[in-house]
Protein backbone atom coordinates (compact mmCIF):
# COMPACT_ATOMS: atom_id res chain seq x y z
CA UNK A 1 -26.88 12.75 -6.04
CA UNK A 2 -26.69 12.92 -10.04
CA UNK A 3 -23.79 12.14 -11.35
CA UNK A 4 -23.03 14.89 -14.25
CA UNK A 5 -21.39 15.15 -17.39
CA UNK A 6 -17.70 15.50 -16.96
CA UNK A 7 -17.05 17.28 -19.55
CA UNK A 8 -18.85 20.20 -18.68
CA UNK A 9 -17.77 20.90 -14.75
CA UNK A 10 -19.99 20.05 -11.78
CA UNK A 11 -23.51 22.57 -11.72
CA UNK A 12 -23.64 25.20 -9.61
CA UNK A 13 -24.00 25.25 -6.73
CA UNK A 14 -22.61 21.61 -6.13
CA UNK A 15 -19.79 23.17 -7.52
CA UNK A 16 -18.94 25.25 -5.16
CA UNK A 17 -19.17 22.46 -2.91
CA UNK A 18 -16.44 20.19 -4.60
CA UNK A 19 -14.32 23.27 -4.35
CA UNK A 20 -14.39 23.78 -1.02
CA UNK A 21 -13.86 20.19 -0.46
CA UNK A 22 -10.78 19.94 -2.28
CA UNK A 23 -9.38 23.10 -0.84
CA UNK A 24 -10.06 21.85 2.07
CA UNK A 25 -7.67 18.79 1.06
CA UNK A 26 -5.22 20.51 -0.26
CA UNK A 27 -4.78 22.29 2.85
CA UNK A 28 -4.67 19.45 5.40
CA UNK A 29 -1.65 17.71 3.24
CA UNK A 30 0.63 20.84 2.67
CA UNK A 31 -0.43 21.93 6.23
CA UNK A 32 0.76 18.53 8.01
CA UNK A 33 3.49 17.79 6.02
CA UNK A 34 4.91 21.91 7.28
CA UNK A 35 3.90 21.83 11.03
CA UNK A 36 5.93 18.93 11.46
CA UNK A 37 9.41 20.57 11.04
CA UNK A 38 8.34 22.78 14.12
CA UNK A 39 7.12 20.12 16.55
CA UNK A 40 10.69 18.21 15.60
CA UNK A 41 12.60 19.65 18.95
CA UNK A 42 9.94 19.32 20.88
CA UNK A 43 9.22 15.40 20.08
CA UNK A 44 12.91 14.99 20.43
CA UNK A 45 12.60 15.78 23.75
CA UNK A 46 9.82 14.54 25.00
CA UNK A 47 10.57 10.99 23.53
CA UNK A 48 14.19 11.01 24.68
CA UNK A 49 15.45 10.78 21.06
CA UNK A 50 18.72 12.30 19.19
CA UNK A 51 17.70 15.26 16.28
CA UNK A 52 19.24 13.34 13.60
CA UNK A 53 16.48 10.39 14.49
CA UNK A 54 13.48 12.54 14.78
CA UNK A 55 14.30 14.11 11.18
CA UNK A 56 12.89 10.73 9.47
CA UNK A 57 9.73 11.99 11.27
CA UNK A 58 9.26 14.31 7.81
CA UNK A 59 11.30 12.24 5.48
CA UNK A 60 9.07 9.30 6.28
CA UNK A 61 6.10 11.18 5.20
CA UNK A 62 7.40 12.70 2.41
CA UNK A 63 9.48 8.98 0.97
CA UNK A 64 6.09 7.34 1.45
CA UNK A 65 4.03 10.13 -0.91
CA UNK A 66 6.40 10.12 -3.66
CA UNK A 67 6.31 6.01 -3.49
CA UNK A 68 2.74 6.06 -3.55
CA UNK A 69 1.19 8.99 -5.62
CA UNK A 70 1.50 7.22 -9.81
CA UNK A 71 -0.11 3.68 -8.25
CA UNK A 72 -2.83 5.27 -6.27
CA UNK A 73 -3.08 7.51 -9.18
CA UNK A 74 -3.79 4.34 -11.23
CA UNK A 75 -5.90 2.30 -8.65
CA UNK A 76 -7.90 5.42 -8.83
CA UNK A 77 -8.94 5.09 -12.12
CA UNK A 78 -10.04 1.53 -11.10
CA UNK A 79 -12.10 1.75 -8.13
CA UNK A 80 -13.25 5.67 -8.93
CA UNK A 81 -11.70 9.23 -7.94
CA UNK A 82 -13.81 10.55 -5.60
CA UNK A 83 -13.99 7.14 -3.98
CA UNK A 84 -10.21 6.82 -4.12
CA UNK A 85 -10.25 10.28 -2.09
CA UNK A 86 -12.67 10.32 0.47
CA UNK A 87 -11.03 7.13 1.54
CA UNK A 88 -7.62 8.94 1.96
CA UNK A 89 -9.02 11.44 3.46
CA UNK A 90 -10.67 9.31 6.16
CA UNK A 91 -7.34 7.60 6.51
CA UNK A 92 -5.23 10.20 7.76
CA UNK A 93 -7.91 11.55 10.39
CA UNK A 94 -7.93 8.38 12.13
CA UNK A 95 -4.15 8.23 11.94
CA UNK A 96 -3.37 11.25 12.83
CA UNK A 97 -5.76 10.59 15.99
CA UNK A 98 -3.43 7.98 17.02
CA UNK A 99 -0.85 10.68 17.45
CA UNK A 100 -1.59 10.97 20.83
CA UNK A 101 -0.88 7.30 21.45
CA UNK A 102 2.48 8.15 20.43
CA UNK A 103 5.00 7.14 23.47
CA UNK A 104 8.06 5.84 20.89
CA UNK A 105 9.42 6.40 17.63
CA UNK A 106 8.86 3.63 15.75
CA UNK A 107 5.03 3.97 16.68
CA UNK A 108 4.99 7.28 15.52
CA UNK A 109 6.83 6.90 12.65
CA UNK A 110 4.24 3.94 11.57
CA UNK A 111 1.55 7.19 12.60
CA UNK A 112 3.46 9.10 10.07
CA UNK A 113 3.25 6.39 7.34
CA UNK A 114 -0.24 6.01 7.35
CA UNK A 115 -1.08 9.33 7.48
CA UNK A 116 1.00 9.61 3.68
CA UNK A 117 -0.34 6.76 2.82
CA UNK A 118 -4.38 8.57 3.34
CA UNK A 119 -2.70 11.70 1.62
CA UNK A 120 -0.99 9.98 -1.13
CA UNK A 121 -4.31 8.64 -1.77
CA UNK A 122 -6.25 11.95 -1.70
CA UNK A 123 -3.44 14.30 -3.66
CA UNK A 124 -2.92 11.18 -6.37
CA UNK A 125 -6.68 12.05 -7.81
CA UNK A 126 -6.55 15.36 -6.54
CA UNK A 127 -5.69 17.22 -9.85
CA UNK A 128 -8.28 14.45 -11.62
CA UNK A 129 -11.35 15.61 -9.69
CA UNK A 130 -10.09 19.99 -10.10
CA UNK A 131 -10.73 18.94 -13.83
CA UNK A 132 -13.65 17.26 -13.40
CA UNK A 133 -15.55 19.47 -11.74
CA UNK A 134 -14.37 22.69 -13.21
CA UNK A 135 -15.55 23.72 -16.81
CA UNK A 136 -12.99 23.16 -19.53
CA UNK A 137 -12.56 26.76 -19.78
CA UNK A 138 -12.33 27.17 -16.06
CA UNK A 139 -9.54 24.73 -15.68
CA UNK A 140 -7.21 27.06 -15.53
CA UNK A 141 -8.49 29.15 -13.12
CA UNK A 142 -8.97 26.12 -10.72
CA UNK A 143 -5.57 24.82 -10.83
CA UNK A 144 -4.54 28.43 -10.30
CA UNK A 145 -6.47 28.71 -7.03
CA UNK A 146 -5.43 24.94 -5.93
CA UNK A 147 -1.75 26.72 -6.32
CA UNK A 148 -2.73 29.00 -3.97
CA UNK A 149 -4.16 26.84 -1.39
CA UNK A 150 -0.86 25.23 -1.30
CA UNK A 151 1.27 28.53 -0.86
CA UNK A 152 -1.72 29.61 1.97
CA UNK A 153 -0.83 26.23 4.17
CA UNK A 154 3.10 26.32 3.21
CA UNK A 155 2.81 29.96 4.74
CA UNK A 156 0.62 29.26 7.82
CA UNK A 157 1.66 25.79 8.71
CA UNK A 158 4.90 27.48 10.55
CA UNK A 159 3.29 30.04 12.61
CA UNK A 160 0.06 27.82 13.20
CA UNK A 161 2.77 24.92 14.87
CA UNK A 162 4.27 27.34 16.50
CA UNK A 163 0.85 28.56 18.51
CA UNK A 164 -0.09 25.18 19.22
CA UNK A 165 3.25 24.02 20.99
CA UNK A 166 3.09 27.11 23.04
CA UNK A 167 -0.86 26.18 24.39
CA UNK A 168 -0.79 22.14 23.86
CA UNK A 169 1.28 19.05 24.03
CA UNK A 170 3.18 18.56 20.32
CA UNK A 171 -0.04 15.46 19.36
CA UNK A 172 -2.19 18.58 18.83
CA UNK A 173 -0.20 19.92 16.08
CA UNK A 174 -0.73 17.22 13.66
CA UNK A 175 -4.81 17.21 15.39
CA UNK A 176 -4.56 20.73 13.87
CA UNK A 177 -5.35 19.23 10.39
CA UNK A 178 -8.46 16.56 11.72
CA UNK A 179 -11.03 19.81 10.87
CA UNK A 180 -9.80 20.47 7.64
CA UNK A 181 -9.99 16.43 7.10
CA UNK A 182 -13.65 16.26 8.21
CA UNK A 183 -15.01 19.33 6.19
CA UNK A 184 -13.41 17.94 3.11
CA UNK A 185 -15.23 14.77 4.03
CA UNK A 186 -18.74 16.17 4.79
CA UNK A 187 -18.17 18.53 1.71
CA UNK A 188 -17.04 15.56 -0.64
CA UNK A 189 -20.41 14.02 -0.95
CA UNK A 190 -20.63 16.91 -3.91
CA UNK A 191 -17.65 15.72 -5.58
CA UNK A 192 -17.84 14.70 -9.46
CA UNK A 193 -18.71 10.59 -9.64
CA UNK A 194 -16.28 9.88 -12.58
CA UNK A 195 -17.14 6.11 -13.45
CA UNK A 196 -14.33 3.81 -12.88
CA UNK A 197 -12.32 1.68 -15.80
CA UNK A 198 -13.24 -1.76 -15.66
CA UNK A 199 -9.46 -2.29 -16.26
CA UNK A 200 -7.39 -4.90 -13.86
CA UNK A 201 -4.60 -2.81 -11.56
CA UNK A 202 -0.67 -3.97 -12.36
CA UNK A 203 0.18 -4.89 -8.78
CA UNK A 204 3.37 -5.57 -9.54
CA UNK A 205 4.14 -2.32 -11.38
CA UNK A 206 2.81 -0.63 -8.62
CA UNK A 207 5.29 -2.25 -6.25
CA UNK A 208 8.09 -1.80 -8.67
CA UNK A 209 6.96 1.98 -9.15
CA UNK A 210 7.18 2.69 -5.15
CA UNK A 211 10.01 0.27 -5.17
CA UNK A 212 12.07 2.62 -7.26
CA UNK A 213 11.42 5.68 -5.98
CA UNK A 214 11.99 4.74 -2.75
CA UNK A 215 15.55 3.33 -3.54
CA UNK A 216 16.57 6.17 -5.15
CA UNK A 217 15.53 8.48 -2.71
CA UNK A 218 16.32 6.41 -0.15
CA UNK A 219 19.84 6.50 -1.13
CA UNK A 220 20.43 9.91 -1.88
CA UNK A 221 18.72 11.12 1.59
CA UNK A 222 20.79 8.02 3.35
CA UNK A 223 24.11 9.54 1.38
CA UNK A 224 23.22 13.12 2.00
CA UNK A 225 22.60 12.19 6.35
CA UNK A 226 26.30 11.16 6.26
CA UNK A 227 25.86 6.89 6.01
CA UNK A 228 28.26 4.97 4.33
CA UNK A 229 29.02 6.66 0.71
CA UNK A 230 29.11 2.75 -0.79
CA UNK A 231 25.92 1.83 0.77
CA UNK A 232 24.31 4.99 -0.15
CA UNK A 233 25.44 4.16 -3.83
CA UNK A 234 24.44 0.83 -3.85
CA UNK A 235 21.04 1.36 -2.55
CA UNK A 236 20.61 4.32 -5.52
CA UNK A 237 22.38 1.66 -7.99
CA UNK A 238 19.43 -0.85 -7.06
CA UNK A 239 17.05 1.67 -7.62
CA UNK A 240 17.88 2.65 -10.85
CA UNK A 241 18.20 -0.80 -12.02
CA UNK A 242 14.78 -1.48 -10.92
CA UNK A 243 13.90 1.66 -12.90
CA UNK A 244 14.68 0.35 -16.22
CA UNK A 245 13.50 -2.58 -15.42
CA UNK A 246 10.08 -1.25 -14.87
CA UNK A 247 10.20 1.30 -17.16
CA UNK A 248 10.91 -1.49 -20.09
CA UNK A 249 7.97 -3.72 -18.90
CA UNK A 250 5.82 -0.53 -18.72
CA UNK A 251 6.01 0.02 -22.59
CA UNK A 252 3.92 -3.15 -22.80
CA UNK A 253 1.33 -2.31 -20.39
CA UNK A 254 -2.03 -0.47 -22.17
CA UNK A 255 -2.52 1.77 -19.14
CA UNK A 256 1.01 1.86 -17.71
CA UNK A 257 1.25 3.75 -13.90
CA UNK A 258 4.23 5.21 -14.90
CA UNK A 259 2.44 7.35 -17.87
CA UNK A 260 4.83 7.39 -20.28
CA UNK A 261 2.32 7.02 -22.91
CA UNK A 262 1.41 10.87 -21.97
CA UNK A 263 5.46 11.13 -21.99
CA UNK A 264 5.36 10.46 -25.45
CA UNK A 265 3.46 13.89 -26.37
CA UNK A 266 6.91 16.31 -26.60
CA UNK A 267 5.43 19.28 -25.17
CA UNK A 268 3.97 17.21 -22.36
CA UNK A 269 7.62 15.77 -21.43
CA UNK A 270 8.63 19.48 -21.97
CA UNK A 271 6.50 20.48 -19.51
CA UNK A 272 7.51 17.95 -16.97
CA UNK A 273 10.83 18.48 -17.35
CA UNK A 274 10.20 22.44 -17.12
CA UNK A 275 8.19 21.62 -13.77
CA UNK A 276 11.26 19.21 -12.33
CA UNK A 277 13.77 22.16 -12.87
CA UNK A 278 11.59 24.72 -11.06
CA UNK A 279 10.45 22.90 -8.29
CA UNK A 280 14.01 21.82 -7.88
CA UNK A 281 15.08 25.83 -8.21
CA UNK A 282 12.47 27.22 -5.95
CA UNK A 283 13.53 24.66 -3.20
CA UNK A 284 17.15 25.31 -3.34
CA UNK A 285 16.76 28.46 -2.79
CA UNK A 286 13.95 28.19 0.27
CA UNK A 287 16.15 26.06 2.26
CA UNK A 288 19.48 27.56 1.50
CA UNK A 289 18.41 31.85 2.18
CA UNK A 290 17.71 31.13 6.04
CA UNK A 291 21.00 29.92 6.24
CA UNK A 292 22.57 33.03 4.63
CA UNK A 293 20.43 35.91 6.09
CA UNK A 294 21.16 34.44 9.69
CA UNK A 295 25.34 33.36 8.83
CA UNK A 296 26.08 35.78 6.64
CA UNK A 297 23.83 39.23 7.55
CA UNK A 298 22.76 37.83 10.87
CA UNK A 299 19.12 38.11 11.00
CA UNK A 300 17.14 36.95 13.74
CA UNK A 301 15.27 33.53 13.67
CA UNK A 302 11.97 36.17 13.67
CA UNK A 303 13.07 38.69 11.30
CA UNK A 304 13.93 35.28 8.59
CA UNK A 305 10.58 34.27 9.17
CA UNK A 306 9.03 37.43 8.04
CA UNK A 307 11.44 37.81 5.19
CA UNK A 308 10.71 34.56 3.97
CA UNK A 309 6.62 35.19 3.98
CA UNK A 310 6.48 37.40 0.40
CA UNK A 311 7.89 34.15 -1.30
CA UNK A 312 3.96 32.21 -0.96
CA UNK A 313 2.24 35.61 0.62
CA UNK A 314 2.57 36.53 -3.29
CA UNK A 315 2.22 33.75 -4.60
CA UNK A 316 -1.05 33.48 -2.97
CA UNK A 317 -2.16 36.06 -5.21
CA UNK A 318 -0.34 35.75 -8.49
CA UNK A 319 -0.99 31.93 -8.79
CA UNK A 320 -4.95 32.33 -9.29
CA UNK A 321 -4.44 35.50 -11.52
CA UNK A 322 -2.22 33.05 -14.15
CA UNK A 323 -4.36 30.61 -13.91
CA UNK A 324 -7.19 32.52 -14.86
CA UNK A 325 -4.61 34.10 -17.72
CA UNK A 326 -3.65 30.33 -18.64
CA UNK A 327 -7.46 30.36 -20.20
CA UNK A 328 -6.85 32.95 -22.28
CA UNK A 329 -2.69 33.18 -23.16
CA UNK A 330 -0.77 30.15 -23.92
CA UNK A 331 1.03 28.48 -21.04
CA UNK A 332 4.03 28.40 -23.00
CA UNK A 333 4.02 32.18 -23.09
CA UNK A 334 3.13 33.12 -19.21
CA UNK A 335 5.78 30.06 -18.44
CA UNK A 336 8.30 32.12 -20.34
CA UNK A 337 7.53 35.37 -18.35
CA UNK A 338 7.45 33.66 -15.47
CA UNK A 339 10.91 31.92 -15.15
CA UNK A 340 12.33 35.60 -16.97
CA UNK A 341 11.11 37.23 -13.46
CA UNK A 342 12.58 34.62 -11.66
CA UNK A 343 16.09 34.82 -12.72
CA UNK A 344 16.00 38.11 -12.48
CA UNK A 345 15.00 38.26 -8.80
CA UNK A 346 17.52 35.35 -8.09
CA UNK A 347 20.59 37.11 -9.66
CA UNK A 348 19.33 39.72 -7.80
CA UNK A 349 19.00 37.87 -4.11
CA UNK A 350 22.52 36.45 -4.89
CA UNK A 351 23.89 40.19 -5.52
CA UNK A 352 22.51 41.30 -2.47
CA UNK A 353 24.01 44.50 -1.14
CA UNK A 354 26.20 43.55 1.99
CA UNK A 355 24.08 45.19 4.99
CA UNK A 356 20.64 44.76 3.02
CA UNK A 357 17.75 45.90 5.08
CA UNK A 358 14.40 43.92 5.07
CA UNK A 359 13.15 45.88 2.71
CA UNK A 360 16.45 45.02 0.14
CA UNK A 361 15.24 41.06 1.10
CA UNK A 362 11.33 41.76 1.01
CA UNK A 363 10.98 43.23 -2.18
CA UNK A 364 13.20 40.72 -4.20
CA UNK A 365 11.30 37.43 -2.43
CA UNK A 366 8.40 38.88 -3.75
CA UNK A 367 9.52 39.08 -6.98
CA UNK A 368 10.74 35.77 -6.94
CA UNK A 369 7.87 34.68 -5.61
CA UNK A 370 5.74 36.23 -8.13
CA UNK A 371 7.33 34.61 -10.72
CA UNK A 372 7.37 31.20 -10.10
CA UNK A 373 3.59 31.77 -9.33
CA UNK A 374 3.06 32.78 -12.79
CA UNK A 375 5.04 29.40 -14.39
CA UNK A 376 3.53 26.53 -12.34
CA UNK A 377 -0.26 26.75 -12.22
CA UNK A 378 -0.54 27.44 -16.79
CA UNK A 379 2.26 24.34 -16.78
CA UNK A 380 0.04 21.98 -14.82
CA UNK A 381 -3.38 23.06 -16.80
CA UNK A 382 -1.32 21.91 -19.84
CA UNK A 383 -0.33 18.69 -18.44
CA UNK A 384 -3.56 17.75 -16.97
CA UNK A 385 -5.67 19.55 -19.86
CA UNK A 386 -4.11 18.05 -22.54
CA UNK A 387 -4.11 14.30 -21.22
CA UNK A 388 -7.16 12.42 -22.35
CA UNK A 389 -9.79 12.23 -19.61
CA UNK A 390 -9.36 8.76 -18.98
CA UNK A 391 -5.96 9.47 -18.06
CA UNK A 392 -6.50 12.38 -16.09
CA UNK A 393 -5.40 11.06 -12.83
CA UNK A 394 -2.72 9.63 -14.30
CA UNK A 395 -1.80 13.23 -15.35
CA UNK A 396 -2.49 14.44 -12.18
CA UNK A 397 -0.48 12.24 -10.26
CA UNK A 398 2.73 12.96 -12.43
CA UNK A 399 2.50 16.75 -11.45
CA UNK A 400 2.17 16.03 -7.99
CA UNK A 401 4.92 13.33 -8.34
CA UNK A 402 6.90 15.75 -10.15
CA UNK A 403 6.40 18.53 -7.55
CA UNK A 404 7.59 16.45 -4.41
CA UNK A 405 10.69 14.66 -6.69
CA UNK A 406 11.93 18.04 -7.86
CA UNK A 407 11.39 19.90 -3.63
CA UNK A 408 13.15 16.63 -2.70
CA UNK A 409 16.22 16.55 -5.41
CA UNK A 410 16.38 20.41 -4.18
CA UNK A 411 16.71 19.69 -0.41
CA UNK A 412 19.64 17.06 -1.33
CA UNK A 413 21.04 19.96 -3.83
CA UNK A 414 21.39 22.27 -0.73
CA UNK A 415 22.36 19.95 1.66
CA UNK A 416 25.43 18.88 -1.03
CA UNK A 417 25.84 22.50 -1.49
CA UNK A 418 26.42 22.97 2.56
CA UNK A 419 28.86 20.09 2.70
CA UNK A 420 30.94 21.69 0.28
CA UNK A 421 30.82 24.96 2.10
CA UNK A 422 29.08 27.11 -0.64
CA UNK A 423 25.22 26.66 0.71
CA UNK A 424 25.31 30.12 2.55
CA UNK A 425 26.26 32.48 0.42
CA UNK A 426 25.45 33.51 -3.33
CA UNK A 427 25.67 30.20 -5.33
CA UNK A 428 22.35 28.56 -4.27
CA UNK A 429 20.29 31.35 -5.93
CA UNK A 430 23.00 31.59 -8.73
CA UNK A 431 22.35 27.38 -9.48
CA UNK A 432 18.65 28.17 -8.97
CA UNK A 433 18.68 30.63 -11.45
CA UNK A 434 20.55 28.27 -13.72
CA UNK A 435 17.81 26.00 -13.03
CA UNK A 436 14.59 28.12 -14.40
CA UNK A 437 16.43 29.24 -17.36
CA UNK A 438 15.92 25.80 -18.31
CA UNK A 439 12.40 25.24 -16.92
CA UNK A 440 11.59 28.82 -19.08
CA UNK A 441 12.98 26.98 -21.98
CA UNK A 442 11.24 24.01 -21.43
CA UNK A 443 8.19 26.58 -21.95
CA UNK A 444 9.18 28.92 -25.29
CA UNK A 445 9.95 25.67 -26.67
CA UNK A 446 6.16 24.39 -26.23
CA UNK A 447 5.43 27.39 -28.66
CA UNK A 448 6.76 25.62 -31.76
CA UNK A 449 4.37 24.85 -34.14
CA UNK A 450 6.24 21.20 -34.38
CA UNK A 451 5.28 20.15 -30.84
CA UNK A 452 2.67 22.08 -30.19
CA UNK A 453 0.21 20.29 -28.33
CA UNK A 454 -3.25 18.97 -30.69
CA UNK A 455 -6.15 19.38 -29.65
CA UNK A 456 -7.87 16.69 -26.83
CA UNK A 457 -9.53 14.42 -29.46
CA UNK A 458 -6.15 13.73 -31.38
CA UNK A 459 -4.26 12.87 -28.40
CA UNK A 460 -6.63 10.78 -27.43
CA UNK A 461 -6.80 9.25 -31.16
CA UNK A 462 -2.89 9.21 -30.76
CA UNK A 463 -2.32 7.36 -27.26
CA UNK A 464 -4.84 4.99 -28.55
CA UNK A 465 -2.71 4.08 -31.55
CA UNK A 466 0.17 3.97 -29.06
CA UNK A 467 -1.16 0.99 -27.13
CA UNK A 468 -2.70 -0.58 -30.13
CA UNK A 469 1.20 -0.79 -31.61
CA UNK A 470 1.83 -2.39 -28.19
């Protein structure tokens, strides 16, 4: 197989290939890490183990990918992307097959932590090969149909566990994901060969990188759970510490895997910080509205299901149609009209009317929905765009990283919202409104002429001079 130029996208039709490949990818890791929350009763059960245990069934998936996405994001720009990938890939089938070997916790919690580790892998490069193999001008619309792929498995992961554990034993709902693993596998043959950097890999930043995210996560979810308050704090304490640490011996590093030398562009950390406060917005308010339309208008467990759907039903459709638009129209614009929908449909979920009907719920989800599909996929284009291409999974693994820091910081919002008895009613979508006024912004301010991003070339020109004044 030739490799091809990647500046120009993959040729048709190994193109279409490498699409399907990474779709295919992209659904296996948003699909596993949602099927899980339904199997969680049942595996309590059937392994004689208390709810609050089998919780750290998810959060030990999800601690482990945010440790791991910015150094395998790094490592693969050493050993090669689609290398990098295919391995992860391969990873979590054959972990995931030892699901059924499961008979404890701790075995399948050490399951669970391989099968991030294979995903962190694959979703670390993930955004690197999308720009890769589409052309320039195309980039857009890929990352806009990636966006999609997520919302697809966020919305069928539920229902799919759900058929599973009424026909099978709870091992076959993480099998459910093995097909999805080997067609990405068969169909990754066609994926771009970017050449690897003949760089060395900072082990020790990479361990000091996981390190710190997984203190400071570690302590907030350990705080959140109800553990000791000082331990909680000290464990965040050490985490942070270790942050600046690392964060201080980063600025000397040429190729640093915390990229702060793509930090330095403003409307790149604009755009970061604009994706934190959304992710962190949309969260809030997907954990929190279950527990108002069943407390406080007393919807059934069914009827919240299908109320919920129009949030990534819509999305499903808007998120390709921006990204196609982010080709065309700044992203600073559609990010702007974006988080304007979506503070209007959240002052508008948290005004409900007090016996709303599922149309009064559909309609507004929808809308919400619609909006935050029209800010993420043109914010990510710019991010991973605009990053020189040997930094590209470097880029790619900060917007993944900041996608699962800002769902996680928004599950710990809520859950601090409940314990103060305000998470059911109309303040989560007010704060989450709050939220993507400053994540829209974060975008209108990318429209200045005084931070406007330069073309490729000169950032390339200008990270260059950054590491030369290292």
């Amino acid at each position: 197989m030739t490799t091809s130029d990647p500046a120009d996208g993959l040729p048709l039709p190994r193109r279409y290939a490498a699409i399907g490949a990474l779709c295919l990818g992209t659904a296996l890791i948003i699909i596993d890490g949602g099927v899980a929350n339904i199997a969680l009763p049942t595996i309590a059960r059937e392994l004689h183990i208390d709810r609050s245990s089998v919780v750290s069934v998810v959060t030990v998936y999800q601690l482990m990918l945010v440790m791991l996405l910015l150094p395998f994001a790094g490592l693969g720009e050493r050993v090669g992307l689609k290398r990098l990938y295919q391995w992860g890939q391969l990873l979590f089938a054959v972990a995931t097959l030892l699901c059924f070997f499961a008979k404890s916790l701790p075995f399948l919690l050490i399951v669970r932590g391989a099968q991030a580790i294979g995903a962190a892998a694959a979703l670390s490069v993930s955004s690197a090969l999308i720009r890769a193999t589409y052309p320039t001008k195309q980039l857009g619309s890929g990352l806009g149909i990636n966006s999609a792929i997520v919302s697809a498995g966020a919305a069928l992961a539920p229902t799919l566990g759900g058929l599973i554990l009424g026909i099978a034993p709870w091992p076959w709902v993480f099998a459910s994901a093995v097909p999805f693993a080997i067609g990405s596998l068969i169909l990754g043959r066609a994926l771009p060969d970017t050449p690897p950097r003949d760089t060395p890999f900072d082990v020790i930043g990479a361990v000091m990188c996981a390190g710190m995210f997984g203190l400071v996560i570690g302590g907030l979810e350990s705080g959140v759970h109800g553990d000791s308050p000082v331990v909680s704090v000290a464990i965040v304490l050490s985490g942070a510490l270790l942050g600046v640490y690392f964060v201080r011996r980063q600025r000397r590093e040429r190729d640093p895997i915390l990229p702060i030398d793509l930090l330095a562009q403003p409307v790149l950390r604009l755009s970061v910080i604009g994706a934190y406060t959304a992710f962190i917005a949309s969260m809030t308010l997907i954990i929190s509205m279950p527990f108002r339309l069943q407390s406080e208008f007393g919807f059934s467990p069914v009827e919240m299901g299908l109320l919920m759907a129009p949030w990534p039903l819509t999305n499903i459709v808007v998120a390709p149609l921006s990204g196609w638009l982010s080709n065309k129209i700044p992203a600073g614009v559609l990010g702007g009209v974006g988080m304007a929908i979506s503070i209007v449909a959240l002052v508008l979920i948290a005004y409900l009317p007090p016996h709303p009907t599922h149309f009064d719920v559909i309609w507004r989800m929808a809308l919400c929905g619609g909006g935050f599909g029209t800010f993420l996929p043109p914010n990510a284009r710019l991010i991973i765009g605009s990053a020189p291409r040997e930094r590209a999974a470097a880029a790619g693994g900060l917007v993944s990283t900041t996608r699962l820091l800002g769902q996680t910081t928004g599950a710990t919002l809520v859950a601090a919202l409940l314990a103060f008895g305000i998470g059911n009613g109309a303040t989560p979508p007010l704060v989450a409104a709050s939220l993507a006024l400053v994540a829209g912004l974060c975008s209108l301010a990318r429209l200045r002429p005084s931070i406007r991003m330069p073309p490729s070339d000169e950032v390339a020109e200008s990270v260059a001079t950054l590491k030369q004044s290292r």
